[in-house]
Protein backbone atom coordinates (compact mmCIF):
# COMPACT_ATOMS: atom_id res chain seq x y z
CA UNK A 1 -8.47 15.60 -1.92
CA UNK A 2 -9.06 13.08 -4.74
CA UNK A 3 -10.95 9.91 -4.14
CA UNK A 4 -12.27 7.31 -6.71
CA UNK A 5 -16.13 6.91 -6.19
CA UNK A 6 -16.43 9.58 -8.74
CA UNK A 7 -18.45 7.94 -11.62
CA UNK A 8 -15.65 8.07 -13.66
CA UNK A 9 -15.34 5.15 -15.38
CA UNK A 10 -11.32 5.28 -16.17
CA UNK A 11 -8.15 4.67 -14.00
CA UNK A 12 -5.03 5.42 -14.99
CA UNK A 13 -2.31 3.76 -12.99
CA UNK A 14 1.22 5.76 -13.44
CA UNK A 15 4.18 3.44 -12.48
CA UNK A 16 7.38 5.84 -12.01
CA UNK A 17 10.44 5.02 -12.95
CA UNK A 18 13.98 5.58 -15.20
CA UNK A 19 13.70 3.29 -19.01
CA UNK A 20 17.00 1.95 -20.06
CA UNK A 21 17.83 -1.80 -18.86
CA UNK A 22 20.72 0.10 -16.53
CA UNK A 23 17.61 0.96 -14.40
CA UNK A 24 15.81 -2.05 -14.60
CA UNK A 25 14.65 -4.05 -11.61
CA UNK A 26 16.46 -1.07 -9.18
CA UNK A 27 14.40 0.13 -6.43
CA UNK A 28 13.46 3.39 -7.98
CA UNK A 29 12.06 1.61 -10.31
CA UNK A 30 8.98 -0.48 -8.30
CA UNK A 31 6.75 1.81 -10.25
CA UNK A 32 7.57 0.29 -13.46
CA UNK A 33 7.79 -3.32 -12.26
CA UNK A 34 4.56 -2.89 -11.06
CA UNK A 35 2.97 -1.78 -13.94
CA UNK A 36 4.65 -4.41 -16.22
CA UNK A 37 3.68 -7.40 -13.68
CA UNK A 38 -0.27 -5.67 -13.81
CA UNK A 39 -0.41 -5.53 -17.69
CA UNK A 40 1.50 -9.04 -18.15
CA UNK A 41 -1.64 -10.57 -15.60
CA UNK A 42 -4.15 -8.68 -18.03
CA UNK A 43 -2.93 -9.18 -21.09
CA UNK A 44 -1.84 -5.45 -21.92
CA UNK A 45 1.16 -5.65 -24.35
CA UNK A 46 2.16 -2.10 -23.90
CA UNK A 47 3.34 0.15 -26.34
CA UNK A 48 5.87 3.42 -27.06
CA UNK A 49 3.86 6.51 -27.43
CA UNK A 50 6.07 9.65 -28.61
CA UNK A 51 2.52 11.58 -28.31
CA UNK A 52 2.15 11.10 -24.57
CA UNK A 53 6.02 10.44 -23.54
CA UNK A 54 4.94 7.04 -22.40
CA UNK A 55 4.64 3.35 -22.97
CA UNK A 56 0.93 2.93 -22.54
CA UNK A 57 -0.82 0.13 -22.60
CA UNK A 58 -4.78 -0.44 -21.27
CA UNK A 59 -7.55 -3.42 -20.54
CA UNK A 60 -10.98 -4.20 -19.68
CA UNK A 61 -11.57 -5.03 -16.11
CA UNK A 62 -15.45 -4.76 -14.48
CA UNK A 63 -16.76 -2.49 -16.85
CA UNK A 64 -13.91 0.07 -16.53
CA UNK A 65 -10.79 1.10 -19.02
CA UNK A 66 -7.31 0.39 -16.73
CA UNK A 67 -4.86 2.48 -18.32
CA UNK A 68 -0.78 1.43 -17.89
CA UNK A 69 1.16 4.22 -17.91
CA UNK A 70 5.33 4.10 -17.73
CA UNK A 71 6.83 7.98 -18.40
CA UNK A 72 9.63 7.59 -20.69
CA UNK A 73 10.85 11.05 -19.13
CA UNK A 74 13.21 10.14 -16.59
CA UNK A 75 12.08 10.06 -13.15
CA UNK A 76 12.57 14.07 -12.53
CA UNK A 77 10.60 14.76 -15.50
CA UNK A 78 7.41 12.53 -14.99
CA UNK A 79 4.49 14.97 -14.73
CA UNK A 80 5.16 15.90 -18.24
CA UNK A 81 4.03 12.17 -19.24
CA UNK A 82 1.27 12.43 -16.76
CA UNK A 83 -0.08 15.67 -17.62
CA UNK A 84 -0.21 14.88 -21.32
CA UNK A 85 -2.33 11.36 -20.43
CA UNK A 86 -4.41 13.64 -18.52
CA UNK A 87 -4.92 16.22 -21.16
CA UNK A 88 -4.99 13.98 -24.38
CA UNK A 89 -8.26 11.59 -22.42
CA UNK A 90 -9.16 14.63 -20.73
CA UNK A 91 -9.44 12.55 -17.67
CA UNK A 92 -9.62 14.35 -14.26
CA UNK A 93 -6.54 13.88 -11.55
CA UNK A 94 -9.28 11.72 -9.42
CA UNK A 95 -8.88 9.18 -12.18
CA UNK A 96 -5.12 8.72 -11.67
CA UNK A 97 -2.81 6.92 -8.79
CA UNK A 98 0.75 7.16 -9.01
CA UNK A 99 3.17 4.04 -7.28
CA UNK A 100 6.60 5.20 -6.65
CA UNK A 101 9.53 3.69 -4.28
CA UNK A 102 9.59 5.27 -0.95
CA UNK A 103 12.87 4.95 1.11
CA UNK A 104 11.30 6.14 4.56
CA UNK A 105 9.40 2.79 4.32
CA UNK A 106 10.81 -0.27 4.65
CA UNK A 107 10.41 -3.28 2.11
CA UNK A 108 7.39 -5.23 3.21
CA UNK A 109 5.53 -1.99 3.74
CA UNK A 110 2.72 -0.15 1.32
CA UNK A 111 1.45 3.38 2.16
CA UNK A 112 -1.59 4.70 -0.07
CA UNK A 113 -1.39 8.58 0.35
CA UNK A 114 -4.69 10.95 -0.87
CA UNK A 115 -2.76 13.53 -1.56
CA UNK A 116 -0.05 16.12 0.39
CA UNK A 117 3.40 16.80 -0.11
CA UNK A 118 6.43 14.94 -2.48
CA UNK A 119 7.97 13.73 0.40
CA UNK A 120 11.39 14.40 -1.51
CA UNK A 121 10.41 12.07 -4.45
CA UNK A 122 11.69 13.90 -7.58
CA UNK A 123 8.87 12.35 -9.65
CA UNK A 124 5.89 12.96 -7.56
CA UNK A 125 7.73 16.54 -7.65
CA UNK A 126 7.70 17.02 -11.09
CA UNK A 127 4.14 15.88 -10.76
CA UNK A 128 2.90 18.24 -8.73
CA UNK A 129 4.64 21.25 -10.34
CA UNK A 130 2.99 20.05 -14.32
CA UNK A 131 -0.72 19.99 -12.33
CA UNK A 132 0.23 23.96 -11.24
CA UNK A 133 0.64 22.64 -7.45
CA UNK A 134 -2.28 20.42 -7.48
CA UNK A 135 -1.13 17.93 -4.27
CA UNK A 136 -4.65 16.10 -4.62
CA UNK A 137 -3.29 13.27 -6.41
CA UNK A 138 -3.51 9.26 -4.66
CA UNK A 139 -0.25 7.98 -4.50
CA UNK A 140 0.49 4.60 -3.45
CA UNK A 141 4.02 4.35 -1.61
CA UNK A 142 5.86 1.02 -1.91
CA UNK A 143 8.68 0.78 0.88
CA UNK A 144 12.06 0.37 -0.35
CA UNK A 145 13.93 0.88 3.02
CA UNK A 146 15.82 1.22 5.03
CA UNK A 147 16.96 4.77 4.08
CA UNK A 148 20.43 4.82 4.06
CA UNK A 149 20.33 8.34 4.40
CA UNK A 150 23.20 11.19 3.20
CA UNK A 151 25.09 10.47 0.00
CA UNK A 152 24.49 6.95 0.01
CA UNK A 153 20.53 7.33 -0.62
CA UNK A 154 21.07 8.53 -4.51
CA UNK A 155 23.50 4.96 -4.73
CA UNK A 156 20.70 2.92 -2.89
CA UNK A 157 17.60 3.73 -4.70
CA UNK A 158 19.73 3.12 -7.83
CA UNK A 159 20.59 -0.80 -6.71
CA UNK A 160 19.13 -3.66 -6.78
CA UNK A 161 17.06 -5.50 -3.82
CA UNK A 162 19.40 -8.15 -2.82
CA UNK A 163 19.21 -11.92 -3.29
CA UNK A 164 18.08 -12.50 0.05
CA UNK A 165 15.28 -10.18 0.24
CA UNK A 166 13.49 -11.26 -3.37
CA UNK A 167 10.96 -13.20 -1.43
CA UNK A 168 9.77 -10.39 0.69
CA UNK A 169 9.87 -8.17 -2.62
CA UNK A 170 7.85 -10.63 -4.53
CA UNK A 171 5.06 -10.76 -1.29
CA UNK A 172 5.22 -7.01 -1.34
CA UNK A 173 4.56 -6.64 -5.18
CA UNK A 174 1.45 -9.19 -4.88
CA UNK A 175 0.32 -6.89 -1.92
CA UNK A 176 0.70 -3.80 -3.83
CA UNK A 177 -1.22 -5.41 -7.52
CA UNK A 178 -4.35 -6.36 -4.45
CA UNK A 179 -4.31 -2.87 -3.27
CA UNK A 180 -4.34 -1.31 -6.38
CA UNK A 181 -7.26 -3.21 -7.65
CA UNK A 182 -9.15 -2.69 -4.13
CA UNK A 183 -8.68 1.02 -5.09
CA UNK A 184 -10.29 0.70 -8.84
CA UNK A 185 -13.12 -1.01 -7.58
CA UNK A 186 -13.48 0.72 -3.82
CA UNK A 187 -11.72 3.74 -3.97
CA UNK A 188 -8.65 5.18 -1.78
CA UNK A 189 -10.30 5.32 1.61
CA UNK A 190 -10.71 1.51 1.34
CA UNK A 191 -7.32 1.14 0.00
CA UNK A 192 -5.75 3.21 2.56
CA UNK A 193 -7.66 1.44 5.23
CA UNK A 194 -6.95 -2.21 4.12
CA UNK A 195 -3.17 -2.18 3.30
CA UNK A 196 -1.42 0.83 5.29
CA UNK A 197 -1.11 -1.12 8.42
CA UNK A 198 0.00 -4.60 7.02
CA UNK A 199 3.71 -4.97 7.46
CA UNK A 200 5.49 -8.14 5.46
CA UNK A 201 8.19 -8.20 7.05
CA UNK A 202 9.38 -11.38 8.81
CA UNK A 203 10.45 -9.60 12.34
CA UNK A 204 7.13 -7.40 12.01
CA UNK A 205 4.71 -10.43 11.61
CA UNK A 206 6.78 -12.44 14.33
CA UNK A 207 5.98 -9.43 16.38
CA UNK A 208 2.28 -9.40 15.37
CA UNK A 209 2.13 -12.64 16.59
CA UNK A 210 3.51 -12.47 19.74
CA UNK A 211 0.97 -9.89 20.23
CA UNK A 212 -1.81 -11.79 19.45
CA UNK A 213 -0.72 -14.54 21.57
CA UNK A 214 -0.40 -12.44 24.55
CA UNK A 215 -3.75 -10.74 24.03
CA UNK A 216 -5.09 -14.03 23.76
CA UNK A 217 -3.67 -14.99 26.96
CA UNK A 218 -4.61 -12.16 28.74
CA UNK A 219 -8.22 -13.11 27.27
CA UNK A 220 -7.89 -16.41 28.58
CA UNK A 221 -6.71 -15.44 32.15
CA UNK A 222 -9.35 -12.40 32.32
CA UNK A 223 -12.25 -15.56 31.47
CA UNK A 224 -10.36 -17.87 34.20
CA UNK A 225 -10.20 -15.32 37.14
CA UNK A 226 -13.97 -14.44 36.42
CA UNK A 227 -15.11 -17.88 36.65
CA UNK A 228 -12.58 -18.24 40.07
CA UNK A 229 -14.60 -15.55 41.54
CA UNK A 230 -17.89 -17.13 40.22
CA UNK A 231 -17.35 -20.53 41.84
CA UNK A 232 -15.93 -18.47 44.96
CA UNK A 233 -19.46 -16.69 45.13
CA UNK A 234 -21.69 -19.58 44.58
CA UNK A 235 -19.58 -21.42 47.42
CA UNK A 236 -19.45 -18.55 49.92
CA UNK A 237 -23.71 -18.73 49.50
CA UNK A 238 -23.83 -22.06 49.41
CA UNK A 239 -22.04 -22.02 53.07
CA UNK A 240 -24.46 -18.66 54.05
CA UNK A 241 -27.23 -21.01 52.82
CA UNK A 242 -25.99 -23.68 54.80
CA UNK A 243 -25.16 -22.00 57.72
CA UNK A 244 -28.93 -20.33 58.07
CA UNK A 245 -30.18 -23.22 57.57
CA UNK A 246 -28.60 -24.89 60.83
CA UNK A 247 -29.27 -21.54 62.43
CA UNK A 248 -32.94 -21.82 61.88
CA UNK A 249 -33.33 -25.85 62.87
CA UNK A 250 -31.36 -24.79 66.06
């Protein structure tokens, strides 16, 4: 499976998405928003390429070429885009990470995957078919749940994240820009093992809490009972001490 520490001094980052402002700002489009909020930060006006079916853009960061990359395909057609970035830098597929919506995780949640399966996403699909069935690809999985499930999950994925939730979608977006940058300069073990397990989600870190309060009070009892039963056994020989003492006077 791909990893980064390669030598190669290029990363392509390959936000998935639909174009057309119909599709802008939906969930199945937190590839593209993520892109566009990573080249605005760096100063990387991108740009329409017919050649490579994208809108491309790239910038300097710690001696290494960041390449943007937003297919202009549609979303079932994205490995074409990908495969001709590949092909035209002649880059290898360890150089690229893909960030798509997921719907089996929930918003607050990231997943970086090295490699496997589609998981059902038509664009990581695509993907994998225009590599010949390569599955080594990094992916990094931004949570768009809950899945609705049925006939309602093609409706979903096209909508918007509501009002009330644009908070936890902002957090999540500044989680996902830190993880992709922890991969370009660590590579996807680190990534995977810095940002799968964080959950944003109010009720999640609530819970987090709770469980670091009780395993701090456990702590705190555990210390308390051992230093019970320390007094207890410097008392019990001070009155052995005690006692042989009278014993011996007698």
């Amino acid at each position: 499976m791909a990893d980064q520490n390669n030598g190669n001094e290029t990363r392509v980052i390959v936000g998935l998405g639909n174009p057309g402002p119909e599709y802008a700002r939906t969930r199945h489009n937190m590839g593209f928003m993520i892109v566009d909020a990573i080249g605005t930060a760096n100063g990387a006006e991108p740009t329409s390429n017919s050649r490579l079916k994208c809108d491309f853009s790239k910038f300097s960061y710690r001696g290494k070429t960041i390449m943007l990359v937003k297919p202009m395909t549609y979303m079932n057609l994205s490995g074409e885009c990908l495969v001709a970035v590949k092909q035209w830098f002649k880059l290898p597929v360890s150089s690229f990470i893909v960030v798509h919506d997921d719907v089996a995780l929930p918003l607050g949640k990231l997943r970086v995957q090295n490699g496997g399966g589609a998981g059902g996403q038509h664009g990581v699909e695509s993907i994998i078919q225009c590599l010949g069935g390569d599955t080594s690809i990094v992916r990094l999985k931004f949570g768009v749940g809950p899945d609705p499930g049925g006939d309602k999950r093609a409706s979903f994925v096209l909508s918007r994240i509501p009002e009330a939730q644009q908070e936890l979608l902002a957090q999540t977006q500044d989680l996902t820009k830190k993880c992709l940058f922890t991969w370009i300069n660590d590579g996807t073990l680190k990534a995977m093992n810095q940002y799968n397990s964080i959950d944003l989600r109010p009720e999640a870190i609530a819970e987090a809490e709770e469980k670091k309060r009780k395993k701090e009070q456990a702590a705190q009892e555990r210390k308390e009972k051992l230093e019970t039963e320390r007094l207890e056994k410097e008392r019990i020989k001070e009155e052995n001490f005690e006692k042989e003492k009278q014993s011996g006077e007698a």
